[in-house]
N, C-alpha and C. Protein backbone atom coordinates (compact mmCIF):
# COMPACT_ATOMS: atom_id res chain seq x y z
N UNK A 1 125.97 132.00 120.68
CA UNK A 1 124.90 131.22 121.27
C UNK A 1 123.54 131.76 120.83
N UNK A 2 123.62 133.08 121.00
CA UNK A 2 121.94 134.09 120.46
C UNK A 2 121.93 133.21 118.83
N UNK A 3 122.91 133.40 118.07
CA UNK A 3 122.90 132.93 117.15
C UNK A 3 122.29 131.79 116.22
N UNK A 4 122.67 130.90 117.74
CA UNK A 4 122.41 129.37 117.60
C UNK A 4 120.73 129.25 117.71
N UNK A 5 120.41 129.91 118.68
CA UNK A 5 118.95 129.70 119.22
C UNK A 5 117.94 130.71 117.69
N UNK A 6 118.70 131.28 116.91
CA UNK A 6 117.70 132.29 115.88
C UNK A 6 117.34 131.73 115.35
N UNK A 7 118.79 130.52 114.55
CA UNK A 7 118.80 129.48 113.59
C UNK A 7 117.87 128.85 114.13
N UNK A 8 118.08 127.64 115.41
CA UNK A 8 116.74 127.05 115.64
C UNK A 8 115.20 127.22 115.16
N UNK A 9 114.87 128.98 116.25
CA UNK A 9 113.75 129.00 115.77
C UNK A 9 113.29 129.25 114.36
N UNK A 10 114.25 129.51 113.83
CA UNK A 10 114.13 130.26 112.55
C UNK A 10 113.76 129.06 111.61
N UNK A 11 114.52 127.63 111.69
CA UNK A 11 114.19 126.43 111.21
C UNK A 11 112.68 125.61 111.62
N UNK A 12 112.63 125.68 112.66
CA UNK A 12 110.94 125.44 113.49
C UNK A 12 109.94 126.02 112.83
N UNK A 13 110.41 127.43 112.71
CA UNK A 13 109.20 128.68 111.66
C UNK A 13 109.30 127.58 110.58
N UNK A 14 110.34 127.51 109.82
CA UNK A 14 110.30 126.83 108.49
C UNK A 14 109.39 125.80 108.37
N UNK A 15 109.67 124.53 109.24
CA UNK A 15 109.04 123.16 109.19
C UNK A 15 107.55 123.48 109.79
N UNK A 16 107.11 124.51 110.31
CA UNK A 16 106.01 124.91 110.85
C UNK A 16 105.06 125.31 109.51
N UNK A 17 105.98 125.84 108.42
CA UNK A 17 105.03 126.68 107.80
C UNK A 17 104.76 125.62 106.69
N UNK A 18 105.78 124.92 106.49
CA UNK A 18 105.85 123.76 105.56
C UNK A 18 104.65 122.65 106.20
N UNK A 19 104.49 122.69 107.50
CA UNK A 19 103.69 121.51 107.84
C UNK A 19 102.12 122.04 107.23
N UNK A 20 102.06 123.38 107.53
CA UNK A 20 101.16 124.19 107.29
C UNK A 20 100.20 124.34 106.46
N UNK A 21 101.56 124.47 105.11
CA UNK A 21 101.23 124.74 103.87
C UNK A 21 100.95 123.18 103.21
N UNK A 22 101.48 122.45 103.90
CA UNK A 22 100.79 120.86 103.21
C UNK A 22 99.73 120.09 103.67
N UNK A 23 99.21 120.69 104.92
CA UNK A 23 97.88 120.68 105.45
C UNK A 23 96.67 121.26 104.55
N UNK A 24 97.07 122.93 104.25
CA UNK A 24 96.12 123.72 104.23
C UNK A 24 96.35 123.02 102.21
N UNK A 25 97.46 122.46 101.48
CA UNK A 25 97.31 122.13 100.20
C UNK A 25 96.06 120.96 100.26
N UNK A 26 96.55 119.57 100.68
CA UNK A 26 95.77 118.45 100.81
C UNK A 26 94.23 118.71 101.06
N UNK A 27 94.28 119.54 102.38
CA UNK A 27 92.24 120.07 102.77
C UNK A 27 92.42 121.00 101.53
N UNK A 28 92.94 121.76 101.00
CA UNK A 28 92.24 122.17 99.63
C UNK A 28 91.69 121.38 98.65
N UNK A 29 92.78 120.80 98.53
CA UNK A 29 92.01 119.63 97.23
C UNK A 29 91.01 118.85 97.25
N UNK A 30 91.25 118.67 98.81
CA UNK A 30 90.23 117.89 99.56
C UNK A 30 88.57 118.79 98.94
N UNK A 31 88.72 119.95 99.63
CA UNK A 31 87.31 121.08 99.37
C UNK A 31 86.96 120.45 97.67
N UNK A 32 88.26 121.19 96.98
CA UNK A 32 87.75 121.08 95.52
C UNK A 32 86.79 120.05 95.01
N UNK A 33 87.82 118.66 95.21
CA UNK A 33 87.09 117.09 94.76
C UNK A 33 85.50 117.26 95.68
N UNK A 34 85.50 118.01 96.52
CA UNK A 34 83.87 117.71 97.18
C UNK A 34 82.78 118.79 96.58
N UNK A 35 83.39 119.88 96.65
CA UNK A 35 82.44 121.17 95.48
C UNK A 35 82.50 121.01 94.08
N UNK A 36 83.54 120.34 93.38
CA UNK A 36 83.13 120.15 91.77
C UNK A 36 82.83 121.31 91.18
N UNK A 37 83.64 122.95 91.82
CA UNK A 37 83.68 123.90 91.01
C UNK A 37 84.69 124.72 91.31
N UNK A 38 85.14 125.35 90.30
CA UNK A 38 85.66 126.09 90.14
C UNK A 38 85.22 127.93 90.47
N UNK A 39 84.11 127.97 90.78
CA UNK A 39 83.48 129.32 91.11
C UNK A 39 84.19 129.77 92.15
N UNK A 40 84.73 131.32 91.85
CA UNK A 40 85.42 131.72 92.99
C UNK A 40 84.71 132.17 94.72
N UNK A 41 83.76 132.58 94.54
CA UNK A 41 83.40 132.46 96.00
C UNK A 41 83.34 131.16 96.33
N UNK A 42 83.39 129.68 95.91
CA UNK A 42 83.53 128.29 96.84
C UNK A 42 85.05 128.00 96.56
N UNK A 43 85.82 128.90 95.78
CA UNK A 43 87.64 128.61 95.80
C UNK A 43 87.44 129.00 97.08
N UNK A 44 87.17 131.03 97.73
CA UNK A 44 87.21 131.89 98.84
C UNK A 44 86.84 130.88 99.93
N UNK A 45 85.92 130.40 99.85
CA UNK A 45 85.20 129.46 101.32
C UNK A 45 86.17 128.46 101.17
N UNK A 46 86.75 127.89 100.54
CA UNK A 46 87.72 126.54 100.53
C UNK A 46 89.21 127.12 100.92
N UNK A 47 89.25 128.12 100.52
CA UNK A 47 90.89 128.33 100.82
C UNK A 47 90.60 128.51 102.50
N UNK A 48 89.62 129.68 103.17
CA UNK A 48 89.73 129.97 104.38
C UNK A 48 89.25 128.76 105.29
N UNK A 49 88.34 127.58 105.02
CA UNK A 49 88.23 126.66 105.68
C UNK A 49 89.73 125.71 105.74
N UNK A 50 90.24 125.33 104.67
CA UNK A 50 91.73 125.24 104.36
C UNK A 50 92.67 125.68 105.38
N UNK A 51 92.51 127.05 105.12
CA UNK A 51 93.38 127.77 106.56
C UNK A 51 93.07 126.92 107.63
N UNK A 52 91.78 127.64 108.26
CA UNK A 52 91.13 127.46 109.38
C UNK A 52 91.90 125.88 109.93
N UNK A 53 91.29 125.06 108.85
CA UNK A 53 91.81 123.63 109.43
C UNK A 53 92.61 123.00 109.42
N UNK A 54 93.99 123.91 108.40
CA UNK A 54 95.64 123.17 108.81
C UNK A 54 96.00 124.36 109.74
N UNK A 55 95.30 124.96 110.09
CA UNK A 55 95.87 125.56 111.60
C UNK A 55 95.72 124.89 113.12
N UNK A 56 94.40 124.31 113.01
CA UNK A 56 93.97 123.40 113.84
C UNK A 56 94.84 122.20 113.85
N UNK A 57 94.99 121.60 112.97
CA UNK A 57 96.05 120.51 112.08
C UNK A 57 96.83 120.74 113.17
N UNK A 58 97.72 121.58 112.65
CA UNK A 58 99.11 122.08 112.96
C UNK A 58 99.51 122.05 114.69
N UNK A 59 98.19 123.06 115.54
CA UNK A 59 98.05 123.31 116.61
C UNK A 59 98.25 121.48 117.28
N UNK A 60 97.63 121.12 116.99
CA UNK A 60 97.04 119.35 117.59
C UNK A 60 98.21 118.85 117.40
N UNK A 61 99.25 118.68 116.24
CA UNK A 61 100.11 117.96 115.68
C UNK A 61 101.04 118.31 116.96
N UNK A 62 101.51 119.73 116.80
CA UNK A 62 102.54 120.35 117.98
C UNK A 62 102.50 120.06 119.23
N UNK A 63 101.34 119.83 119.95
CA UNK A 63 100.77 119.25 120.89
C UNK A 63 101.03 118.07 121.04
N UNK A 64 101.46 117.27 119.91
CA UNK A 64 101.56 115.69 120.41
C UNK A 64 100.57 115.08 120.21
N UNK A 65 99.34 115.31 120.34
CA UNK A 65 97.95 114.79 120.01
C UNK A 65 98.50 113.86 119.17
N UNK A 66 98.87 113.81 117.86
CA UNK A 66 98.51 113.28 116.71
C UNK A 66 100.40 113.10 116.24
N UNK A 67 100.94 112.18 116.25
CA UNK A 67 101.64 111.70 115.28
C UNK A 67 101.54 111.41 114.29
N UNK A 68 102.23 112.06 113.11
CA UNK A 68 101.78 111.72 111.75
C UNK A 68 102.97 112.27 110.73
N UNK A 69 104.18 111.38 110.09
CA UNK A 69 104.86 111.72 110.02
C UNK A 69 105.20 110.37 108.81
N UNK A 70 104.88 110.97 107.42
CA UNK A 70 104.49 110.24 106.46
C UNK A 70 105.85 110.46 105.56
N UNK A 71 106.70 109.48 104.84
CA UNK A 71 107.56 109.86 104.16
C UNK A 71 107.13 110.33 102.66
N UNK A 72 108.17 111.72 102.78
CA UNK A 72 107.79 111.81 101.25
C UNK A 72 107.74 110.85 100.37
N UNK A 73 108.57 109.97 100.41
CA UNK A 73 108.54 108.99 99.33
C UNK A 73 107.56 108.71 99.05
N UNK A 74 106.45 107.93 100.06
CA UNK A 74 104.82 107.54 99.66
C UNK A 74 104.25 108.47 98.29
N UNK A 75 103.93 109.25 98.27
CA UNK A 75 103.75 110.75 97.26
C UNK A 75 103.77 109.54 96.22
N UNK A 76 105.18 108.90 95.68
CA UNK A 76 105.15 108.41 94.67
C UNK A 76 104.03 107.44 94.40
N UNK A 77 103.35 106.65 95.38
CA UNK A 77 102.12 105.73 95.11
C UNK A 77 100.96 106.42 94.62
N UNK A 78 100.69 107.77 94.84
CA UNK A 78 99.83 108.73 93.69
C UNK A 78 99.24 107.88 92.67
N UNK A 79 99.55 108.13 92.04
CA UNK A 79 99.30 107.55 90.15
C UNK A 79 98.94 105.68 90.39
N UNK A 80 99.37 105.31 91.25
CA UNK A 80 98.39 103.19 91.00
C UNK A 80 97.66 103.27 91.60
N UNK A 81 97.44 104.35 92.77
CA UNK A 81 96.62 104.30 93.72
C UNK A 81 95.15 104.96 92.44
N UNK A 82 95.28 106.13 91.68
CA UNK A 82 94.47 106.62 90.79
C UNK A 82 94.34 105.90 89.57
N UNK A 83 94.85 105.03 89.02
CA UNK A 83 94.48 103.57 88.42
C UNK A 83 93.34 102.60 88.85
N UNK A 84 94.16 102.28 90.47
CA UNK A 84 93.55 101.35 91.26
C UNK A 84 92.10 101.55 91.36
N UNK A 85 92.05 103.33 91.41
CA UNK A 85 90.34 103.52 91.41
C UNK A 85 89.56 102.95 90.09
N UNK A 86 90.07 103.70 88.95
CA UNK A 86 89.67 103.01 87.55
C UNK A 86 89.53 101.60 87.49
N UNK A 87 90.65 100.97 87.56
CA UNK A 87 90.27 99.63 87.39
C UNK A 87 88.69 99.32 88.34
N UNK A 88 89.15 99.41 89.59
CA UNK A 88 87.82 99.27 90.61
C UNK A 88 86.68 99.58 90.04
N UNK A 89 86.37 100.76 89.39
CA UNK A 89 85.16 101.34 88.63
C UNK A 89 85.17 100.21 87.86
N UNK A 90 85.66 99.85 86.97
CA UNK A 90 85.67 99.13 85.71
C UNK A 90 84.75 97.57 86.75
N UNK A 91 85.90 97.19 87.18
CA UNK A 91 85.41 95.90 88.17
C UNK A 91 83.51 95.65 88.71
N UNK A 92 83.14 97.30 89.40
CA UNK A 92 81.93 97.15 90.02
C UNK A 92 81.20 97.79 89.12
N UNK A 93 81.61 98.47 87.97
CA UNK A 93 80.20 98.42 86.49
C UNK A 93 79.81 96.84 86.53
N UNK A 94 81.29 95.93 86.08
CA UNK A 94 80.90 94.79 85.12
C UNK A 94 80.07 93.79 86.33
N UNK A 95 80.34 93.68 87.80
CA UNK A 95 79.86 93.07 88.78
C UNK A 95 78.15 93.87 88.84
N UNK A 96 77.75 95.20 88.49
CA UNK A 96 76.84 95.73 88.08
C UNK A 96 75.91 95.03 87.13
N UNK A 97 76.48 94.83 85.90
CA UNK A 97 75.87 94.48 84.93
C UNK A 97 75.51 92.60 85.13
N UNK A 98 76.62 91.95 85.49
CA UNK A 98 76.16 90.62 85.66
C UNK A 98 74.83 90.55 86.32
N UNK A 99 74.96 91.59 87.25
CA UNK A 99 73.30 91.19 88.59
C UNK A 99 72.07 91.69 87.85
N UNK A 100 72.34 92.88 87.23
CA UNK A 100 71.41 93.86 86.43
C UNK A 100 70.69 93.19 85.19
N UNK A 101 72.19 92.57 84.26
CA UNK A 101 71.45 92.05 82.89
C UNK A 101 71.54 90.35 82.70
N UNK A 102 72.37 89.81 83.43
CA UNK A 102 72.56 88.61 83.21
C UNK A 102 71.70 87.97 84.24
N UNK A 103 71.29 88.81 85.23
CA UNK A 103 70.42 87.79 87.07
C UNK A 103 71.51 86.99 87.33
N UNK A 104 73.04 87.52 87.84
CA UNK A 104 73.87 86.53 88.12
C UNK A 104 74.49 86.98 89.71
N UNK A 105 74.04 86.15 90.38
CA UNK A 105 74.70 86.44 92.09
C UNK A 105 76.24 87.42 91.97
N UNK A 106 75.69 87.91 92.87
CA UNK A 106 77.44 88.90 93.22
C UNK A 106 77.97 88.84 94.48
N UNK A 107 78.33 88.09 95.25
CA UNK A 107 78.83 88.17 96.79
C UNK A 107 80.41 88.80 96.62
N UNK A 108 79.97 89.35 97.29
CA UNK A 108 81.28 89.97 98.26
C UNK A 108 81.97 88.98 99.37
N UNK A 109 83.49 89.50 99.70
CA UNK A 109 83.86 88.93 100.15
C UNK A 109 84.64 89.48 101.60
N UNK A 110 84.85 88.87 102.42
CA UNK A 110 85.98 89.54 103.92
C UNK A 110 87.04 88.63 103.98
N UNK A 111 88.30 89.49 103.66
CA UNK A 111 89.42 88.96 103.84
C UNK A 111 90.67 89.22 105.15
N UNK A 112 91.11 88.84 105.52
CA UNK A 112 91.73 89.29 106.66
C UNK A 112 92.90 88.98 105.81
N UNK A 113 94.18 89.92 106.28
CA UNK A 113 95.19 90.81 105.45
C UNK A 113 96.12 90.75 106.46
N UNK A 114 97.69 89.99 106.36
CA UNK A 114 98.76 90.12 107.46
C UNK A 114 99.28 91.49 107.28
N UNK A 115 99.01 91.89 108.63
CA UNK A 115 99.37 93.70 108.82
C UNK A 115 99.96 94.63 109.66
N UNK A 116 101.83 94.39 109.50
CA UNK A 116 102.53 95.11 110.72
C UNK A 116 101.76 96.67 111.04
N UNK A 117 101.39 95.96 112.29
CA UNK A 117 100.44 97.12 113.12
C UNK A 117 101.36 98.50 113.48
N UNK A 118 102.92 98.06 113.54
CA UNK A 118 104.13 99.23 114.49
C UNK A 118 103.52 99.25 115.51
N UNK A 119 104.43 100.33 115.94
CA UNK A 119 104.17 101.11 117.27
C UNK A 119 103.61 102.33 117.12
N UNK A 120 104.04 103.14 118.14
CA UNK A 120 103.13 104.64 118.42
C UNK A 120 103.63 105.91 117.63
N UNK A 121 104.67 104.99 116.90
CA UNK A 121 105.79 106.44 116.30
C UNK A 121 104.70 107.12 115.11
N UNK A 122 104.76 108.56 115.09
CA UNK A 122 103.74 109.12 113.62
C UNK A 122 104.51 108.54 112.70
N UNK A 123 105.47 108.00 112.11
CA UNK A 123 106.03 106.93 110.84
C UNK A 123 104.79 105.96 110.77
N UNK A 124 105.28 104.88 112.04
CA UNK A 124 103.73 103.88 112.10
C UNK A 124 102.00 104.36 111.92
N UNK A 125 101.81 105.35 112.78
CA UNK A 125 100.64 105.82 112.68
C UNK A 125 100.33 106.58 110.91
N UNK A 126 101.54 107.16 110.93
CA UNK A 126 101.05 107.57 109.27
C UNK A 126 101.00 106.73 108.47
N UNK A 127 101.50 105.56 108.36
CA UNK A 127 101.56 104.42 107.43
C UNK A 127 99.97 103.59 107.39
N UNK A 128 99.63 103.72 108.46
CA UNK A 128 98.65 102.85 109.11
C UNK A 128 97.13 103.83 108.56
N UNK A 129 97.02 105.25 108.98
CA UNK A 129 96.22 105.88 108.56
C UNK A 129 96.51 105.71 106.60
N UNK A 130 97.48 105.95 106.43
CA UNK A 130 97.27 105.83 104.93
C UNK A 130 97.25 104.98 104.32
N UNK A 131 97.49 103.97 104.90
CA UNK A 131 97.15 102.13 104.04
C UNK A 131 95.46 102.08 104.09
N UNK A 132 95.20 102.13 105.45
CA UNK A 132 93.44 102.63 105.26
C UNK A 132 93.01 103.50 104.42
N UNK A 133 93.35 104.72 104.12
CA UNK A 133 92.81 105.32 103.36
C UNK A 133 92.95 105.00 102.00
N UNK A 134 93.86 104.36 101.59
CA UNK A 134 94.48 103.97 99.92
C UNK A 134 93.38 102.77 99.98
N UNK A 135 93.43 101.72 100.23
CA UNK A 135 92.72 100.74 100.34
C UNK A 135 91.25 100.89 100.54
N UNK A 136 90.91 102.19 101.32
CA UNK A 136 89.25 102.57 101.59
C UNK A 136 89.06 103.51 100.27
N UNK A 137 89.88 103.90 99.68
CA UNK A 137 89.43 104.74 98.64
C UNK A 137 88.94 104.34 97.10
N UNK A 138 89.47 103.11 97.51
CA UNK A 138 89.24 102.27 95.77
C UNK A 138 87.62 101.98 96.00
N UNK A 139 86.99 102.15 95.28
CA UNK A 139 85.07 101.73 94.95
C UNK A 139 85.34 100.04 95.72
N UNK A 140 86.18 99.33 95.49
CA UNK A 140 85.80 97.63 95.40
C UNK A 140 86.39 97.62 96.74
N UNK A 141 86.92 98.25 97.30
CA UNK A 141 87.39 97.34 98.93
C UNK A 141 87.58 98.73 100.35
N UNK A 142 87.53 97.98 101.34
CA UNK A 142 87.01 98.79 102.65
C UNK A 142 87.83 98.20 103.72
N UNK A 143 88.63 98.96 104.20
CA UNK A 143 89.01 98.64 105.78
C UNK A 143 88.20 98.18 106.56
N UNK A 144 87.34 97.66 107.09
CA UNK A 144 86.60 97.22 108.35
C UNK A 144 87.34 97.35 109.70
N UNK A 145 88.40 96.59 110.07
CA UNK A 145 89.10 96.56 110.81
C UNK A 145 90.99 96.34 110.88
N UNK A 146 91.61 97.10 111.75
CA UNK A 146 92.37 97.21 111.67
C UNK A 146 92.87 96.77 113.27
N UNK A 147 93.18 95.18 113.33
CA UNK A 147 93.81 94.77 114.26
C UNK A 147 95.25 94.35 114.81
N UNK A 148 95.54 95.28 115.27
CA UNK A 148 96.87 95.56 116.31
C UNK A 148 97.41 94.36 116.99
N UNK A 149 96.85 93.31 117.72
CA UNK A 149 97.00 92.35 118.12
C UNK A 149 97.31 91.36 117.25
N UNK A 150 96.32 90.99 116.39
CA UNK A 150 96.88 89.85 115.14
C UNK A 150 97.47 90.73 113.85
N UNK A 151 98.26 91.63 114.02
CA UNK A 151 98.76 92.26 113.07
C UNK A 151 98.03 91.81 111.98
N UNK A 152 97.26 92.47 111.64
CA UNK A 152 95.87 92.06 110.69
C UNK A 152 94.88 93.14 110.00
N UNK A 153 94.68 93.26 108.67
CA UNK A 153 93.96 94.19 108.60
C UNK A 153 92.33 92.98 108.09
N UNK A 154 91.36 93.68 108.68
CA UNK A 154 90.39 93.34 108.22
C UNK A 154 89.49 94.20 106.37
N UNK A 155 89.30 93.61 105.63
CA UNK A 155 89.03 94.22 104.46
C UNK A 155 87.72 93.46 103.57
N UNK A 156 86.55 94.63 103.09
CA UNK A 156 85.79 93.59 102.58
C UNK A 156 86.02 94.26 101.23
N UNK A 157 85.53 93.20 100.67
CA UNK A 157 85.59 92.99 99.19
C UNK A 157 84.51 93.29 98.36
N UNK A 158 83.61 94.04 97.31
CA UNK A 158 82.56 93.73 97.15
C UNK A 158 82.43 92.76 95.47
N UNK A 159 83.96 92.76 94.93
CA UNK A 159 84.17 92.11 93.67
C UNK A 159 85.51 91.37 94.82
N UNK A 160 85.37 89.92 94.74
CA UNK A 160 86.94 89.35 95.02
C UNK A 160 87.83 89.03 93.66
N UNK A 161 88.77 89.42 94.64
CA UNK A 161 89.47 89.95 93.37
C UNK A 161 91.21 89.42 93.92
N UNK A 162 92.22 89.18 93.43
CA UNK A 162 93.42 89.63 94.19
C UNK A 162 93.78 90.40 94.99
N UNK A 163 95.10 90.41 95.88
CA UNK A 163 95.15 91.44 96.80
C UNK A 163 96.06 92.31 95.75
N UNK A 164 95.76 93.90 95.50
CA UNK A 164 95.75 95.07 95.06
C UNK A 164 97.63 95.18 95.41
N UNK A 165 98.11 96.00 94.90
CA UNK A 165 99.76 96.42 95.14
C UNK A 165 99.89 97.23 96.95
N UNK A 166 98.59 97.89 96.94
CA UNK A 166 98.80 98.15 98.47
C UNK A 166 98.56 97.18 99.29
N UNK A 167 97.95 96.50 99.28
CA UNK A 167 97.86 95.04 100.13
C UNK A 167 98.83 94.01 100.13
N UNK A 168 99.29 93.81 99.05
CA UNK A 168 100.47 92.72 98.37
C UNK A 168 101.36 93.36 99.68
N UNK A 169 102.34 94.81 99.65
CA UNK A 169 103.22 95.49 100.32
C UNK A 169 103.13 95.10 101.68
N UNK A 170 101.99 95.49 102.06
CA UNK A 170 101.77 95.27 103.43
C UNK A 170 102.20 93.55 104.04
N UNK A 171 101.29 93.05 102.86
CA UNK A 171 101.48 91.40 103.35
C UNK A 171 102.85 90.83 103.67
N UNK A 172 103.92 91.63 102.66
CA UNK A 172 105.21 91.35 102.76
C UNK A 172 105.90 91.73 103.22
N UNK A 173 105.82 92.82 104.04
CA UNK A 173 106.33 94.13 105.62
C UNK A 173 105.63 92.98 106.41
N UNK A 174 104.91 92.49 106.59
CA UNK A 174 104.03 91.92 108.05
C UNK A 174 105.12 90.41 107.61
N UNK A 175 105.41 89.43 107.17
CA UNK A 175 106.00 88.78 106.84
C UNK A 175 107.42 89.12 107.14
N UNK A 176 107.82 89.89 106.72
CA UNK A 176 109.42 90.41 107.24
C UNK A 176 109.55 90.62 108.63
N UNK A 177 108.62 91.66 109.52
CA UNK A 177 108.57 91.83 110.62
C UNK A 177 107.99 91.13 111.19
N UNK A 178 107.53 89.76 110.87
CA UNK A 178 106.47 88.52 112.10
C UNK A 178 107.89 88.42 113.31
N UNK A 179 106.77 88.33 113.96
CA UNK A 179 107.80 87.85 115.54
C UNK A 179 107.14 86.32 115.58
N UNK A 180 108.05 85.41 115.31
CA UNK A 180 107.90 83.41 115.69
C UNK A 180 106.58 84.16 117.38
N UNK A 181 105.74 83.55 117.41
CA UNK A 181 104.65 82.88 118.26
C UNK A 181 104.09 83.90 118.80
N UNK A 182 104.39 85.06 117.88
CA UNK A 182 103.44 86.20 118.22
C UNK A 182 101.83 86.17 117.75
N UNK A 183 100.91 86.41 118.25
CA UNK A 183 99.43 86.17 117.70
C UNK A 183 99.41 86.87 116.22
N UNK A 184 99.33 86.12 115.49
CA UNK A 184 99.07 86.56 114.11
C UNK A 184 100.53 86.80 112.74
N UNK A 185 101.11 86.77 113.98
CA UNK A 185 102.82 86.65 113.32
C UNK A 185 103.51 85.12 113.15
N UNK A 186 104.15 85.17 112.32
CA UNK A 186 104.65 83.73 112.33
C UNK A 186 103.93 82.67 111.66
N UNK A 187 104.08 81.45 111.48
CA UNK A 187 103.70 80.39 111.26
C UNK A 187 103.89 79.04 112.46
């Protein structure tokens, strides 16, 4: 039985240090992309703020505060999501240049986006925080709102454009999961 309970904690340590260490990785990179150097006293200040704040992370998470419980799999959207920015750049140069050299109107646009909201589980909540963030990270488009009720994401546009591979996904999860005569579900 002592046995049983070592293993336990001994596995808890594990997923603890793992939660840890992928906190304190992500706020690293995070630091890096915002300092734009490589100088080792702002590595020193980035690693210990790093610490500092997947400890906090960690503390809050354990607590329950914060569900957030993202499948590895996602990881793989990496690389379209870092396209998606390029293209976007590419998109708001040339929407740039029309206004700049040609004097040609540029409106933007607000689209509302069918968007299984879930529930309270950190699966849902992590999906939900990271569809916002993938979608807020491209130069050309912005979360505005994210409504729970009309399973709906609100999104503006500043080039309209198609909906992006993260949006497409979503549209077709909210479509699979519509509940018939639910507000925003269904037809």
């Amino acid at each position: 039985m002592e046995a049983h309970h070592s293993r336990d904690r001994s596995s808890r340590g594990s997923r603890l240090a793992g939660t840890w260490l992928a906190w304190w990785a992500a706020l690293a990179v995070i630091w890096l992309l915002l300092v734009d150097t490589l100088d080792p006293e702002e590595l020193l200040v980035g690693a210990v703020a790093a610490s500092v704040a997947a400890s906090v992370a960690v503390a809050v998470q354990r607590r329950g505060y914060i569900r957030f419980q993202p499948r590895a799999r996602w990881a793989a959207e990496a690389p379209y999501l870092v396209w998606d920015v390029v293209v976007d750049c590419g998109l708001l140069a040339g929407a740039l240049w029309r206004h700049l050299v040609r004097r040609q109107q540029v409106r933007g646009v607000t689209i509302r986006v069918p968007f299984h909201h879930g529930g309270d589980s950190g699966r849902d909540g992590a999906r939900r925080a990271l569809v916002n963030f993938a979608v807020s990270l491209t130069p050309n488009s912005y979360v505005v709102d994210i409504d729970p009720m009309g399973d709906s994401l609100l999104v503006h546009r500043l080039v309209p454009v198609p909906l992006d591979r993260v949006l497409l996904r979503e549209e077709e999860r909210a479509a699979r999961t519509s509940i018939p005569n639910h507000p925003g579900g269904g037809t």
